[in-house]
N, C-alpha and C. Protein backbone atom coordinates (compact mmCIF):
# COMPACT_ATOMS: atom_id res chain seq x y z
N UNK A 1 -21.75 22.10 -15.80
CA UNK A 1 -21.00 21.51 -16.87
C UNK A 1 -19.96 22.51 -17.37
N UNK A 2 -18.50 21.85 -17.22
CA UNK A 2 -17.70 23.13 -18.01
C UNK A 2 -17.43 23.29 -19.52
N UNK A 3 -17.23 24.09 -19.78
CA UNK A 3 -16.73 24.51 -21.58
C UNK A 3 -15.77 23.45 -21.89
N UNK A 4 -16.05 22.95 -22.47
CA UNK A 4 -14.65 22.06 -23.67
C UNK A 4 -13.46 22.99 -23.32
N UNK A 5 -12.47 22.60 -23.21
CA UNK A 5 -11.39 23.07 -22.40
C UNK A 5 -10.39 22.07 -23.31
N UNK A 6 -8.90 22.92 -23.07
CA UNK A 6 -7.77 22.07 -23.84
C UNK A 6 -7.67 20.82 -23.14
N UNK A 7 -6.55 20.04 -23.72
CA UNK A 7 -6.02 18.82 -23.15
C UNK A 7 -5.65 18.79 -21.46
N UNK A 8 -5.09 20.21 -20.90
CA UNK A 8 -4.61 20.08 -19.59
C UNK A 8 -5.69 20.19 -18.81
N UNK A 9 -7.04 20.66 -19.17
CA UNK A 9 -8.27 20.96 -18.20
C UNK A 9 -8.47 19.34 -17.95
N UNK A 10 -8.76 18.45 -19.44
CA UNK A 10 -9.09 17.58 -18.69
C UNK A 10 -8.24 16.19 -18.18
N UNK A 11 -6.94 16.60 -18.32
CA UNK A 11 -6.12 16.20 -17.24
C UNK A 11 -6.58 16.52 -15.85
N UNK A 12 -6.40 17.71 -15.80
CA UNK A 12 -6.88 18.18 -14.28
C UNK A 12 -8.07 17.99 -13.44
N UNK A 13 -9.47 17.59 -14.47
CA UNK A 13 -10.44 16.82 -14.01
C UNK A 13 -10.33 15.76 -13.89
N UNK A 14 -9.46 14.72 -14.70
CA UNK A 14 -9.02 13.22 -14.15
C UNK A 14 -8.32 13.57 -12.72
N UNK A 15 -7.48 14.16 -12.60
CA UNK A 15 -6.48 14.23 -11.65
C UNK A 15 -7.37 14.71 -10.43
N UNK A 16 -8.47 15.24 -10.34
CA UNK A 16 -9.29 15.75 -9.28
C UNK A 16 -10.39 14.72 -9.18
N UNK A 17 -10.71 14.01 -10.38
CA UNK A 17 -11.48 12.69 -9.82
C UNK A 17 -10.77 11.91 -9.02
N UNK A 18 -10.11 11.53 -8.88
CA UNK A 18 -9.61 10.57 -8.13
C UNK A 18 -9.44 11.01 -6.89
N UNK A 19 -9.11 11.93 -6.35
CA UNK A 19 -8.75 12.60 -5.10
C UNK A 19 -10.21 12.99 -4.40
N UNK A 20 -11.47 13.42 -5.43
CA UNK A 20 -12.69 13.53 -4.95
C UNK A 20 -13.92 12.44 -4.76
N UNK A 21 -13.21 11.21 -5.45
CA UNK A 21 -13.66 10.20 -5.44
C UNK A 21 -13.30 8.89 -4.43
N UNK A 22 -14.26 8.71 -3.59
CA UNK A 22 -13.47 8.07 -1.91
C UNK A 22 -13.50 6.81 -2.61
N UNK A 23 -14.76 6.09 -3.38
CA UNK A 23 -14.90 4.86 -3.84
C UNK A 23 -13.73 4.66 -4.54
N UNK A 24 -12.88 5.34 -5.39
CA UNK A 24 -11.70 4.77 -5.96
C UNK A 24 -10.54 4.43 -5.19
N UNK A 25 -10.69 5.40 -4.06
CA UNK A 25 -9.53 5.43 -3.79
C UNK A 25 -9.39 4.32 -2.34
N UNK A 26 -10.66 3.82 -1.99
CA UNK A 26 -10.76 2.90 -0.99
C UNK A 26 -10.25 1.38 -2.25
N UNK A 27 -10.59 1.35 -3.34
CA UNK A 27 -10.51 0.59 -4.05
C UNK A 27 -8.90 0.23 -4.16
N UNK A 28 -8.58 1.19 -4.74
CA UNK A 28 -7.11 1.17 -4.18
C UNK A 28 -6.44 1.20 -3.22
N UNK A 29 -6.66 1.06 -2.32
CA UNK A 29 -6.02 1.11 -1.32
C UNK A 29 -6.72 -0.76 -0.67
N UNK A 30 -7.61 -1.46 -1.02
CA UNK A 30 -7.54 -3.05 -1.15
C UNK A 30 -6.55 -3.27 -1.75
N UNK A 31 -6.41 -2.78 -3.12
CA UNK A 31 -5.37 -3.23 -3.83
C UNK A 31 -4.17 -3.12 -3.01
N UNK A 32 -3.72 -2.20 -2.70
CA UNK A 32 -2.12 -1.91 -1.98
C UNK A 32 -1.86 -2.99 -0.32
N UNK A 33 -3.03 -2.92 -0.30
CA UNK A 33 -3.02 -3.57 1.47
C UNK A 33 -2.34 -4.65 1.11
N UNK A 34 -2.47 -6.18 0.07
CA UNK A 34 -2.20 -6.92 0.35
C UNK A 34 -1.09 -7.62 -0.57
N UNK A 35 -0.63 -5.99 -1.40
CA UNK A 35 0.50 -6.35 -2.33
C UNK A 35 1.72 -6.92 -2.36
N UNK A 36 2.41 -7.76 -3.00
CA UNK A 36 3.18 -8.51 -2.84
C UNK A 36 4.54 -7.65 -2.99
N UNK A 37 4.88 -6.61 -3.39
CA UNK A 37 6.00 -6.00 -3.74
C UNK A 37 5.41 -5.22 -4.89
N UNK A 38 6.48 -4.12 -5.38
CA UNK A 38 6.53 -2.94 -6.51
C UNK A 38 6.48 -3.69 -7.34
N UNK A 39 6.89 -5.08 -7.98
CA UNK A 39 6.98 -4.99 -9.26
C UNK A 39 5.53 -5.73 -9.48
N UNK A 40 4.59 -6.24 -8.69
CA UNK A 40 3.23 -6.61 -8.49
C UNK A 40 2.64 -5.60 -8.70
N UNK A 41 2.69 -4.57 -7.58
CA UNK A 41 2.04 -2.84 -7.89
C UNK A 41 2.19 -2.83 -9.23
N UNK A 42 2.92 -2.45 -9.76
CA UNK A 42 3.03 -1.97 -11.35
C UNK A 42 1.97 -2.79 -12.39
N UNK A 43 2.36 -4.34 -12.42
CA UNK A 43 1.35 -5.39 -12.61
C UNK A 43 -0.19 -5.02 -12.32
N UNK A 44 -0.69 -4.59 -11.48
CA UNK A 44 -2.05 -4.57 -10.81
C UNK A 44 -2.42 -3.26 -11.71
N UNK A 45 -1.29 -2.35 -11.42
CA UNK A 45 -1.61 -0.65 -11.73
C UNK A 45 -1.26 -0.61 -13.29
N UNK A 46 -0.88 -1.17 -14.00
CA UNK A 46 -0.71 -1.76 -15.70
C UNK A 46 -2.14 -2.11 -16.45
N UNK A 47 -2.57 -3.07 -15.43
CA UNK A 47 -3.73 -4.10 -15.77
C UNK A 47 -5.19 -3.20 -15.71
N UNK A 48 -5.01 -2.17 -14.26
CA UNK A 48 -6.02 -1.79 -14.03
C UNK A 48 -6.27 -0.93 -15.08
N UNK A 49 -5.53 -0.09 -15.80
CA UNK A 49 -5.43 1.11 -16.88
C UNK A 49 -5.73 0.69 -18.03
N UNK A 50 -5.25 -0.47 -18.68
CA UNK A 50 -5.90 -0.98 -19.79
C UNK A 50 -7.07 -1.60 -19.53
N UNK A 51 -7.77 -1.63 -18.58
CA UNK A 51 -8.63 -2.44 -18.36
C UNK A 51 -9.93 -1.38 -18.46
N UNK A 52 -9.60 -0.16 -17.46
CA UNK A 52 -10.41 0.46 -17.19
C UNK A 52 -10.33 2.12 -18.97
N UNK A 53 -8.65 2.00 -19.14
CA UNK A 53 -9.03 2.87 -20.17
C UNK A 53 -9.76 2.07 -21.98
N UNK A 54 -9.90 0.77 -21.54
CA UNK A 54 -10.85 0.22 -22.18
C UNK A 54 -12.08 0.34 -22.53
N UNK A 55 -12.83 0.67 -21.61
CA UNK A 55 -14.36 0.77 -20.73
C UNK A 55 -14.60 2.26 -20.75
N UNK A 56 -13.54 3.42 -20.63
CA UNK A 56 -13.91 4.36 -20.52
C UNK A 56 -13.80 5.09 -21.85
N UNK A 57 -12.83 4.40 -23.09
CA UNK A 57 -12.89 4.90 -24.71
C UNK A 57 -14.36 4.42 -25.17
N UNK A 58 -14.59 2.96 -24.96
CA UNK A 58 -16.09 2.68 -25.23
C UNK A 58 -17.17 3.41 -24.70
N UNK A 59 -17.17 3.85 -23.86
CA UNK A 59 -18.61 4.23 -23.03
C UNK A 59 -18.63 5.96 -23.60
N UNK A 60 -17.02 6.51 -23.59
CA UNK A 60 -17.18 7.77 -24.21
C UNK A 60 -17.69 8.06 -25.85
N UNK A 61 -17.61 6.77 -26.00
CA UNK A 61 -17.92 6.92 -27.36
C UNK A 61 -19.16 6.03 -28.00
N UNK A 62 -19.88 5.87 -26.91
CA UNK A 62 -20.89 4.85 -27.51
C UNK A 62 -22.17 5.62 -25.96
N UNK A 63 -23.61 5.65 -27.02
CA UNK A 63 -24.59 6.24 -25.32
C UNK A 63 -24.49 5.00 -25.00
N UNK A 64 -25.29 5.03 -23.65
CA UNK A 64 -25.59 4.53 -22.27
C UNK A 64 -27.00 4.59 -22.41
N UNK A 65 -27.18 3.13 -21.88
CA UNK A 65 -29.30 3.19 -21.57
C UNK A 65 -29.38 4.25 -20.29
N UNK A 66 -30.25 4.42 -20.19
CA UNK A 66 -30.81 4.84 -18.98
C UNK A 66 -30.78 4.01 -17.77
N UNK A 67 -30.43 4.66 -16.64
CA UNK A 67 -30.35 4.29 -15.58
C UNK A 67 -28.44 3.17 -15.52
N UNK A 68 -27.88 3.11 -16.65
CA UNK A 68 -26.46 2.29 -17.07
C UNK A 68 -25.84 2.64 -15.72
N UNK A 69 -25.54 4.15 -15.88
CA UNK A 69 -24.88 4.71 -14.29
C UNK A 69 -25.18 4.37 -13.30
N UNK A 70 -26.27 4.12 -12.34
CA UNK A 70 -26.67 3.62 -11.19
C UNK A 70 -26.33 2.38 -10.91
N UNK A 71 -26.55 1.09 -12.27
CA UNK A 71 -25.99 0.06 -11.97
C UNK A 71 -24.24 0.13 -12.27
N UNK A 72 -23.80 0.81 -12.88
CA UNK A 72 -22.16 0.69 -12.27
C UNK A 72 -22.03 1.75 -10.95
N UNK A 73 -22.60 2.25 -10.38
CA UNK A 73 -21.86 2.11 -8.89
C UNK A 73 -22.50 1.85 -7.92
N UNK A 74 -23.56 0.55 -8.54
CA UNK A 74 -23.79 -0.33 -7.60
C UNK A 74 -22.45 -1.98 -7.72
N UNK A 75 -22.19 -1.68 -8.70
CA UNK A 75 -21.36 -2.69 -9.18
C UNK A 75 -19.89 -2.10 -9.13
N UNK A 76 -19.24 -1.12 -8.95
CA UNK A 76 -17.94 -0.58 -8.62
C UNK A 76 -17.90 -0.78 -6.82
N UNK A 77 -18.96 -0.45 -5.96
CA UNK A 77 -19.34 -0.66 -4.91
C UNK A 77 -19.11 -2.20 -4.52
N UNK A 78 -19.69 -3.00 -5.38
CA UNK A 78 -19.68 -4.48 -4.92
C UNK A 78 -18.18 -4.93 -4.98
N UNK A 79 -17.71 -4.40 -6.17
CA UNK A 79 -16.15 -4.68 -6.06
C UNK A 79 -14.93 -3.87 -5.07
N UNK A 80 -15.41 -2.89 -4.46
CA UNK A 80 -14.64 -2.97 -3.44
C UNK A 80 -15.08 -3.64 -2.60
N UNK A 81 -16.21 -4.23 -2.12
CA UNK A 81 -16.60 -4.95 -0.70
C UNK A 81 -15.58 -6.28 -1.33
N UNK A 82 -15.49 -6.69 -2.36
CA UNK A 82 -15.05 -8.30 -2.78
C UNK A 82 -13.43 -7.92 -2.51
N UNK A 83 -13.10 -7.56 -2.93
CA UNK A 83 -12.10 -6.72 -2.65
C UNK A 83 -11.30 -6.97 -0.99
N UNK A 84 -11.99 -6.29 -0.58
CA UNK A 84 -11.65 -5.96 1.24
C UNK A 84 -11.91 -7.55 2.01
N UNK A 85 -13.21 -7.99 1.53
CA UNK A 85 -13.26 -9.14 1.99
C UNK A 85 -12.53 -10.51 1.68
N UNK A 86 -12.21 -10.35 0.26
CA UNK A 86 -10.82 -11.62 -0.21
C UNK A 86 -9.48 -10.99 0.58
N UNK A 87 -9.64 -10.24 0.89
CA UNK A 87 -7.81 -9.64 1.35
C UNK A 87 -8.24 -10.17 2.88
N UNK A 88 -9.59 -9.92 3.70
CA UNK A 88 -9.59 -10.75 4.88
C UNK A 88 -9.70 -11.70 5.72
N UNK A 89 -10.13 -12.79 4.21
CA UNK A 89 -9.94 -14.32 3.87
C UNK A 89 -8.65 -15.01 3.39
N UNK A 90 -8.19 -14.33 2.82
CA UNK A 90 -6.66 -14.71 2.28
C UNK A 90 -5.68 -14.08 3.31
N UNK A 91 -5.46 -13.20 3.67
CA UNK A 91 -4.50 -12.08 3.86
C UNK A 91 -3.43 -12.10 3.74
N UNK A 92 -3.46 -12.24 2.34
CA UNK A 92 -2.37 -11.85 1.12
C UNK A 92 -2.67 -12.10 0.08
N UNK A 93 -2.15 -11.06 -0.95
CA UNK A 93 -2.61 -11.05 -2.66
C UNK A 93 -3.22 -12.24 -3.03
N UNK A 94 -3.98 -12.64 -3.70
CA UNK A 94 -4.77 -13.81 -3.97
C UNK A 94 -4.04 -13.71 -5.40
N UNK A 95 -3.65 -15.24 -5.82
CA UNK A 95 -3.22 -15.79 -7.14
C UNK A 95 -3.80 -15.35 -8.29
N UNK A 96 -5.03 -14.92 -8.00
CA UNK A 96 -5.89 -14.40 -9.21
C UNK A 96 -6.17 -12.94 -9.49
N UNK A 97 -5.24 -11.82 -8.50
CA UNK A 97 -5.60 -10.67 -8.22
C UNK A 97 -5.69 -9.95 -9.88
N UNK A 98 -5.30 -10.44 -10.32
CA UNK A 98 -4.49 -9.81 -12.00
C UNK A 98 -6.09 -9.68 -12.54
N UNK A 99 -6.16 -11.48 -12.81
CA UNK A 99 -7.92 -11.08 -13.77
C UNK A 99 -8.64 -10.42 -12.83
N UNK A 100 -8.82 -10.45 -11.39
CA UNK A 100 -9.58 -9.82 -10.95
C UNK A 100 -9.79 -8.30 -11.01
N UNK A 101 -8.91 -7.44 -10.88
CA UNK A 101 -7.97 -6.56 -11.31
C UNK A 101 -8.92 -5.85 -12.77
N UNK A 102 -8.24 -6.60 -13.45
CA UNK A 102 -8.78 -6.45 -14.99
C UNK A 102 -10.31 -6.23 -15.12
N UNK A 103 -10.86 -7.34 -14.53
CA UNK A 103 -12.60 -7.40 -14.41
C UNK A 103 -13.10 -6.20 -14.19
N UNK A 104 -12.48 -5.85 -12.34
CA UNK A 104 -12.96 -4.89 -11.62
C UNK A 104 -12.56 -3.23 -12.61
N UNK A 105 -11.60 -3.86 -13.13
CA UNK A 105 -10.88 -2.28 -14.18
C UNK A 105 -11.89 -1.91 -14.82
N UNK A 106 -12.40 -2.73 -15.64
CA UNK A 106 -13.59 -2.65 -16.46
C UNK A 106 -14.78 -2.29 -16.14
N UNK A 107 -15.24 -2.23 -15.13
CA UNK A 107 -16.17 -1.75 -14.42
C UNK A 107 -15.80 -0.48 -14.10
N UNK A 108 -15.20 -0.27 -13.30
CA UNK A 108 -14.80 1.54 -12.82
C UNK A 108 -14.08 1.80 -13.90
N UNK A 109 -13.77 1.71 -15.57
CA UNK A 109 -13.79 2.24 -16.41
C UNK A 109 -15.58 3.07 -16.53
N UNK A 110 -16.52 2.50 -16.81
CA UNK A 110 -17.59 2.96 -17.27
C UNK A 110 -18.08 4.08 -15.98
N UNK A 111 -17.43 4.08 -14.89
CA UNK A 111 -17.46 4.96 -13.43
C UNK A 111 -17.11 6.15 -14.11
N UNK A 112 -15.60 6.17 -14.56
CA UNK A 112 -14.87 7.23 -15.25
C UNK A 112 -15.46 7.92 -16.07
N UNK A 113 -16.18 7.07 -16.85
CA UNK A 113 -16.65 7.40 -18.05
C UNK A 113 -17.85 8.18 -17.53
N UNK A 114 -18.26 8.28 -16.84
CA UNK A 114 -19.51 8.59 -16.20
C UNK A 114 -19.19 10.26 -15.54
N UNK A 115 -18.10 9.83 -15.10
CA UNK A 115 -17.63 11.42 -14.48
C UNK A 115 -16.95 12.30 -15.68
N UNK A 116 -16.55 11.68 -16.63
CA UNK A 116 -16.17 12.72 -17.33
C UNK A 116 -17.78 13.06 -17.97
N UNK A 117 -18.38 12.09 -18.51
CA UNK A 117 -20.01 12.66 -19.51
C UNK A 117 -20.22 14.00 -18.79
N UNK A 118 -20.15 13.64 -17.37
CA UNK A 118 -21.08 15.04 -16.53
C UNK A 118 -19.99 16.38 -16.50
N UNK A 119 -19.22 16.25 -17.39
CA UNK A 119 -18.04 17.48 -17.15
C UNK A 119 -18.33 17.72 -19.13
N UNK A 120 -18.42 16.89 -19.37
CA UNK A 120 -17.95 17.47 -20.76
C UNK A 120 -19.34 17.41 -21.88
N UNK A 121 -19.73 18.13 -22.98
CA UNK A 121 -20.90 18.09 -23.13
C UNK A 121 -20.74 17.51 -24.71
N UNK A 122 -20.91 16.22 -24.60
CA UNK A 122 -20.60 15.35 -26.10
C UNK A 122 -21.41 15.79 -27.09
N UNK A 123 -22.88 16.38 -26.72
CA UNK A 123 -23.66 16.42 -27.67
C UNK A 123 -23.18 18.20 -28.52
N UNK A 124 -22.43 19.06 -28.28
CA UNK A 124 -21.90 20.02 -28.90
C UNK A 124 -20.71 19.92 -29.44
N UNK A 125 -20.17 18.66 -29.98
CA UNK A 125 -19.58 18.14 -30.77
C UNK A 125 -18.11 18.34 -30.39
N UNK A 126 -17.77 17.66 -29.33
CA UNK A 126 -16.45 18.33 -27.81
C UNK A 126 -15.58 17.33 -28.85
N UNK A 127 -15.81 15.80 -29.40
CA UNK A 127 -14.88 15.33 -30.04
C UNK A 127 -14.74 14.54 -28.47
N UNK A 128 -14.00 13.12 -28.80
CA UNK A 128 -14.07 12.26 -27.82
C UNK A 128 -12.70 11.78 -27.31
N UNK A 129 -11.51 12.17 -28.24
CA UNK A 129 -10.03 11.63 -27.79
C UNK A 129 -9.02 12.92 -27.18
N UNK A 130 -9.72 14.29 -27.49
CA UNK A 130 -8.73 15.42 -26.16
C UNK A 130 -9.47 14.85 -24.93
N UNK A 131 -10.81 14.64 -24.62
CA UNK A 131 -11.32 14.35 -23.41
C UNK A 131 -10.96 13.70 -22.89
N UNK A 132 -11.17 12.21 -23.32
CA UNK A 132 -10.66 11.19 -22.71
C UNK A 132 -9.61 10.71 -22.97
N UNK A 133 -8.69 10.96 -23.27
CA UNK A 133 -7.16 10.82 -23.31
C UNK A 133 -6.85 11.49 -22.43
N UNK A 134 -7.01 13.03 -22.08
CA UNK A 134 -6.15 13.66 -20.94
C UNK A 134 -7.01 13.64 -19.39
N UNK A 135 -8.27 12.73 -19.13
CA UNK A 135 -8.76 12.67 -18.34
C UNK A 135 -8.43 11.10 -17.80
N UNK A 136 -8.01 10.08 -19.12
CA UNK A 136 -7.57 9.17 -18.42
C UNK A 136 -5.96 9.22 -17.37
N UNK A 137 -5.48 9.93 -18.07
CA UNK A 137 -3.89 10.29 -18.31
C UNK A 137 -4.09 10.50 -16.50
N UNK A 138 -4.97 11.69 -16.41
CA UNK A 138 -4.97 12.53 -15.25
C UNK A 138 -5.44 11.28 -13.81
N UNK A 139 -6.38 10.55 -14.47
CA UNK A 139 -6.74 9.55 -13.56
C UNK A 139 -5.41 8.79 -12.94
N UNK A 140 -4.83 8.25 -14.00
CA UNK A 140 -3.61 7.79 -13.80
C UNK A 140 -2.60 8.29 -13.03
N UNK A 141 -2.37 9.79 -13.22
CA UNK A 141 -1.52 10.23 -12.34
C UNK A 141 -1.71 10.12 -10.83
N UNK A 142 -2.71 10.41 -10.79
CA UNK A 142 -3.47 10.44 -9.08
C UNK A 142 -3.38 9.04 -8.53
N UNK A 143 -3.69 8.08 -9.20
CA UNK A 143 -3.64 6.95 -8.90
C UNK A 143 -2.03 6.88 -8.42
N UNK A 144 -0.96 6.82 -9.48
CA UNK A 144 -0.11 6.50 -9.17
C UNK A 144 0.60 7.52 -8.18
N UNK A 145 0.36 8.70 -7.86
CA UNK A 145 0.80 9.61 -6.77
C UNK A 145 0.31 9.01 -5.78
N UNK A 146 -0.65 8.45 -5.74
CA UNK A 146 -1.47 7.58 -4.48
C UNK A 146 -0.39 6.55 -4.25
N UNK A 147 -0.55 5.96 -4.89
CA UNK A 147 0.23 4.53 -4.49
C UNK A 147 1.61 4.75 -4.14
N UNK A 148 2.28 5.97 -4.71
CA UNK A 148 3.70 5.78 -4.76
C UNK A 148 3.94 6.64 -3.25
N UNK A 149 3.21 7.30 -2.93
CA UNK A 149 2.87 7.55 -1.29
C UNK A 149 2.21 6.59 -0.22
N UNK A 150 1.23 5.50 -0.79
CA UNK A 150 0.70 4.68 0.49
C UNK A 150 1.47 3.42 0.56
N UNK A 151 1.66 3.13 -1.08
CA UNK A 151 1.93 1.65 -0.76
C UNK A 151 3.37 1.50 0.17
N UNK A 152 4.11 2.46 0.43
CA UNK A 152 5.31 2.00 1.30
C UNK A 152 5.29 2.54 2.59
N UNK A 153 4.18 3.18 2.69
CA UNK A 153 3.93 3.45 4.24
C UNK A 153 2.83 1.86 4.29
N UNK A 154 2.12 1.44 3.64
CA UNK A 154 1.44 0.25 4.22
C UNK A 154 2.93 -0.72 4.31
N UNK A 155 3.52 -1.23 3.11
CA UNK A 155 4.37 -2.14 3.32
C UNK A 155 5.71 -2.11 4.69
N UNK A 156 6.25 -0.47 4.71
CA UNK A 156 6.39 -0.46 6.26
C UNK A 156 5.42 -0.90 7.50
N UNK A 157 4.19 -0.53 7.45
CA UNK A 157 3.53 -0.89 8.69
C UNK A 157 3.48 -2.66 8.86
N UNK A 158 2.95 -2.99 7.49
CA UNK A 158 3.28 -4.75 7.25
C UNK A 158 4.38 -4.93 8.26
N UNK A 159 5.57 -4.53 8.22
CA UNK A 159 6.67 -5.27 8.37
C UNK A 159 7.08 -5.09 10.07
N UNK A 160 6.12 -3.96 10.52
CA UNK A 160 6.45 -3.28 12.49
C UNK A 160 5.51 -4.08 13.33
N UNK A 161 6.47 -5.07 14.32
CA UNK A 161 6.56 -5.45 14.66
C UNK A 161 4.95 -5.14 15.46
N UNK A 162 4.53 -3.63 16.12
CA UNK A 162 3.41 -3.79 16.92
C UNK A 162 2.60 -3.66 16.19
N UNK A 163 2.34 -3.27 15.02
CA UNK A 163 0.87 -3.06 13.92
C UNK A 163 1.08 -4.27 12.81
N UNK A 164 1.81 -4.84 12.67
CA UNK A 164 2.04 -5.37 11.37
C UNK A 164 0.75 -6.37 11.25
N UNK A 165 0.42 -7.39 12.34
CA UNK A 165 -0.47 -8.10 12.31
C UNK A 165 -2.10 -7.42 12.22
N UNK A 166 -1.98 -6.28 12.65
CA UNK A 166 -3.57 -5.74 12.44
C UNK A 166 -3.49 -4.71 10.85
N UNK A 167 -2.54 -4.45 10.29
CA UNK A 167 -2.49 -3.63 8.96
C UNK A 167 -3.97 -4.46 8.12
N UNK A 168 -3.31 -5.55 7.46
CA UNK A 168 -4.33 -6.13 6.78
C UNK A 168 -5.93 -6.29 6.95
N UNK A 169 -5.66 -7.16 8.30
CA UNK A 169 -7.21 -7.20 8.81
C UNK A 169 -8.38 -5.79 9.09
N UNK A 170 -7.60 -4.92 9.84
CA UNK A 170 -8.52 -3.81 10.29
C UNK A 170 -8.55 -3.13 8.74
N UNK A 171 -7.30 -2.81 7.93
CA UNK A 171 -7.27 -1.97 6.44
C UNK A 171 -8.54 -2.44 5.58
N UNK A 172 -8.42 -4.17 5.13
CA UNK A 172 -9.34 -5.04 4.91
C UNK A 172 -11.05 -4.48 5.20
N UNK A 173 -10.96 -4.72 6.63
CA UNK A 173 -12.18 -4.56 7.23
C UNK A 173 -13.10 -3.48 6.80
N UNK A 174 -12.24 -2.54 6.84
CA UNK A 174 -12.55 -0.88 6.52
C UNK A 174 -13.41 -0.78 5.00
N UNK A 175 -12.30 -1.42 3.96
CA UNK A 175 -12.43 -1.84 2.37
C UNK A 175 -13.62 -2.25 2.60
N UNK A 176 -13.87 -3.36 3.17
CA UNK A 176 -14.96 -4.30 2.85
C UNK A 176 -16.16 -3.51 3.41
N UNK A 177 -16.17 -3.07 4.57
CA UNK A 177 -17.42 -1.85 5.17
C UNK A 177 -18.13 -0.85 4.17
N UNK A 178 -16.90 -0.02 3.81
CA UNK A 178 -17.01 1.10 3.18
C UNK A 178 -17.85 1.02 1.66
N UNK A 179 -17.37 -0.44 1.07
CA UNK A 179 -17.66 -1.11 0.05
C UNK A 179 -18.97 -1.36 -0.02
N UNK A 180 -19.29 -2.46 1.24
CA UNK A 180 -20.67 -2.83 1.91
C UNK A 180 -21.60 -1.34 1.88
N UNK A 181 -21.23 -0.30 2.40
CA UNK A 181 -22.08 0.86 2.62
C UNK A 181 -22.73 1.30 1.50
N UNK A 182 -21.65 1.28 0.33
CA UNK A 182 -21.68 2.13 -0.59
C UNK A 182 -22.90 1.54 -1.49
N UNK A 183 -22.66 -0.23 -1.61
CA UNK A 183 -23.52 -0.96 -1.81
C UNK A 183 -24.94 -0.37 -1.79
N UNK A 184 -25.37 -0.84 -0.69
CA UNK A 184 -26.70 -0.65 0.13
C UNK A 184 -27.17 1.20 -0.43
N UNK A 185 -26.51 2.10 -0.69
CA UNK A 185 -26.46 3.08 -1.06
C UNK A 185 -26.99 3.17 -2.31
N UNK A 186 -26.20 2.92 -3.37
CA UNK A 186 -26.60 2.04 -4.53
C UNK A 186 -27.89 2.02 -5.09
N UNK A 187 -28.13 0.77 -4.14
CA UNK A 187 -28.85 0.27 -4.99
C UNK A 187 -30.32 0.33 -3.56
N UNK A 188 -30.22 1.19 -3.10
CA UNK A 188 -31.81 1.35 -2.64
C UNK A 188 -32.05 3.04 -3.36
């Protein structure tokens, strides 16, 4: 557990969750596979932040039963398999990606929330808005350094002529596996 640290430490632990965290970032990357354009991205990546920095002000600021953690990433898990597998039933953004989006935000909010508890030690009175303000912040950045690097190498591959037809399906496939694994992981 580290020392209460200024605002930029826990930026830098948001910003290293995400990059150390495969489940998010497979999560995102469903999201990007079957995006309709940037100004959708933004939409999805808008929705997901209030959604999830929702879930993660509450949970930082309110305890958790016992065992709370295990069932959200058995349940962050289920939502990437839903995830991978609507993108390989549809294959393309589904009409509803937004609330879904939002739902799933809300869930890997209390994920977040979970990785910061184990970094920061609430009960020595750390105070709850330097933490999670610059750990959401940091989440965010990573996220969006992510996307603003994959999503136009996926939307190029979409569009080439010899991969374009397997991008979705095999990307999909992967989502939905990885998702599936993590599952079964979970919750045995």
């Amino acid at each position: 557990m580290q020392s209460v640290g200024n605002f930029g430490t826990f930026f830098e632990l948001g910003f290293e969750h995400i990059f150390g965290a495969r489940d998010h970032l497979v999560f995102l990357l469903g999201l990007l596979l079957v995006c309709a354009g940037w100004r959708r991205l933004v939409v999805i990546m808008v929705t997901f932040t209030v959604a999830h920095s929702t879930t993660l002000v509450l949970s930082a600021a309110l305890p958790t039963a016992p065992g709370f953690d295990a069932w959200v990433d058995s349940l962050i898990a289920a939502t990437i398999a839903v995830v991978g597998i609507g993108n390989l039933i549809l294959k393309k953004e589904p009409r509803h990606r937004v609330i879904e989006v939002f739902v799933f935000g809300l869930l890997h909010g209390f994920g977040f929330a979970a990785a910061l508890r184990s970094e920061v030690p609430w009960a020595e009175g750390a105070g709850v808005v330097k933490p999670v303000l610059g750990f959401n912040l940091g989440v965010e950045a990573g996220q969006v350094l992510v996307a603003v690097i994959v999503f136009p190498l996926i939307f190029w591959a979409r569009q080439h002529p010899k991969i374009g037809s397997y991008v979705v399906p095999v990307g999909s496939g992967l989502v939905a596996f990885f998702g599936a694994i993590w599952l079964v992981r979970a919750t045995v």
